[in-house]
Protein backbone atom coordinates (compact mmCIF):
# COMPACT_ATOMS: atom_id res chain seq x y z
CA UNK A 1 90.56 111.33 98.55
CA UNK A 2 87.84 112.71 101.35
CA UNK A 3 86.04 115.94 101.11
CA UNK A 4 87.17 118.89 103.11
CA UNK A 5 84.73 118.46 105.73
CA UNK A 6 86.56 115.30 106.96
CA UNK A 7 90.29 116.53 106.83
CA UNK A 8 88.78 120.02 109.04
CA UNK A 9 86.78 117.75 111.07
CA UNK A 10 89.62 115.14 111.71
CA UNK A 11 91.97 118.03 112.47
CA UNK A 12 90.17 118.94 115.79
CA UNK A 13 91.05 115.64 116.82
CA UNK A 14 94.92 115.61 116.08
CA UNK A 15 96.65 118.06 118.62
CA UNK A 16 100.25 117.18 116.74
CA UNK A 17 99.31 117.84 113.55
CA UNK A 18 100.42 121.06 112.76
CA UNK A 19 97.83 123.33 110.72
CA UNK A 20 100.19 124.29 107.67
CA UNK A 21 101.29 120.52 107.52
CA UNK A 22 99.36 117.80 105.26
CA UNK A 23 97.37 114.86 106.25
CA UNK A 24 97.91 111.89 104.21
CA UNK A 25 95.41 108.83 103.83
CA UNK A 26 98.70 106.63 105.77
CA UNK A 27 98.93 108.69 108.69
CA UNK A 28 98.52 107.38 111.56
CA UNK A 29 96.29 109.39 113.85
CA UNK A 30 97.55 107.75 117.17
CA UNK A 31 100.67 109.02 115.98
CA UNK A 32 98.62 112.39 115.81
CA UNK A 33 97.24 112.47 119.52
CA UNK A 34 94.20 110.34 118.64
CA UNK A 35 92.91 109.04 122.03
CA UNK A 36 90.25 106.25 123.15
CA UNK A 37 88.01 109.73 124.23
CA UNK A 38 88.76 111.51 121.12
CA UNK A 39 87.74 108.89 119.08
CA UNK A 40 84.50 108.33 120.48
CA UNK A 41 83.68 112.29 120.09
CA UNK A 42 85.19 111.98 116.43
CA UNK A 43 82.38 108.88 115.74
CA UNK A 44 79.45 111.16 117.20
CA UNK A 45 80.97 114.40 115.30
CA UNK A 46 81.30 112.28 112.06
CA UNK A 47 77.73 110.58 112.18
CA UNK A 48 76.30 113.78 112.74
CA UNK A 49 78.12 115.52 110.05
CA UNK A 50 77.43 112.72 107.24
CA UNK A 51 73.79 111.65 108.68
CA UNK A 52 75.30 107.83 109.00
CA UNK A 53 75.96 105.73 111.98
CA UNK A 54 78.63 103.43 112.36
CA UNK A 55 77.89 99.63 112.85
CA UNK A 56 79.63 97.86 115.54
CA UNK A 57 81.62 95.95 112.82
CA UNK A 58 83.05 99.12 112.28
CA UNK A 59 83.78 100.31 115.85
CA UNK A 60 86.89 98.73 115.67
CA UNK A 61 90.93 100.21 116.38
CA UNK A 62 91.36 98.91 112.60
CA UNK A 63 88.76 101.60 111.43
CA UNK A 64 90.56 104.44 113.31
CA UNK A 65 94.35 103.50 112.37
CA UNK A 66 94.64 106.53 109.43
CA UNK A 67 92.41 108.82 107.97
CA UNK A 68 92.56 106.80 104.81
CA UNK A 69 90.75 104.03 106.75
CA UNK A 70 88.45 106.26 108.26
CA UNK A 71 87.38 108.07 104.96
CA UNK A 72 86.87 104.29 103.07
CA UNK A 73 84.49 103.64 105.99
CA UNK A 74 82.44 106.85 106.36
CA UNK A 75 82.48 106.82 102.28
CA UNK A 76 80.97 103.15 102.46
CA UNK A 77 78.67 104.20 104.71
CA UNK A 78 77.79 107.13 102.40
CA UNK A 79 77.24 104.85 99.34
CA UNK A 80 75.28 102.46 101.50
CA UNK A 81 72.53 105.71 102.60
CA UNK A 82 72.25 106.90 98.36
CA UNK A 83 71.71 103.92 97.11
C-alpha cells in the first residue's frame, strides 16, 4: 500500500471523504470531489513532496482514477529516481 504521506496528502484533495472513513486503493477520487483544478495542485503538491515529476505519459485521467493508480505511479516514479 502507499506511505502515510500520500493518504494525508490525497485527503486535502477529497472534500467527501470523511476523516474517520478509509481510503481504499479502488476508490475513485472523482467520486471523492477530485476536480480538473485539484488535480493539477495534487501533481505540484505530490512532485514536491516525493522530489519526482510526472511525465506527460502520465498526465493522463487514467493516472488520477483511484489512489491505487496514483500510488503505482508516484511509486514508479520513486523506483525510477533510486535506482
Amino acid at each position: 500500500m502507499w506511505d502515510d504521506q500520500f493518504e494525508q496528502i490525497l485527503r486535502t484533495f477529497l472534500p467527501f471523504l470523511p476523516p474517520q472513513e478509509p481510503l481504499t486503493t479502488d476508490d475513485e477520487l472523482k467520486d471523492l470531489g477530485l476536480d480538473s483544478l485539484g488535480m493539477v495542485q495534487l501533481l505540484g503538491t505530490l512532485e514536491d513532496a516525493y522530489q519526482v515529476r510526472f511525465r506527460d505519459s502520465a498526465l493522463t485521467m487514467g493516472t488520477f482514477r483511484s489512489a491505487g493508480t496514483l500510488w503505482e505511479t508516484v511509486e514508479g516514479m520513486l523506483q525510477r529516481t533510486t535506482s
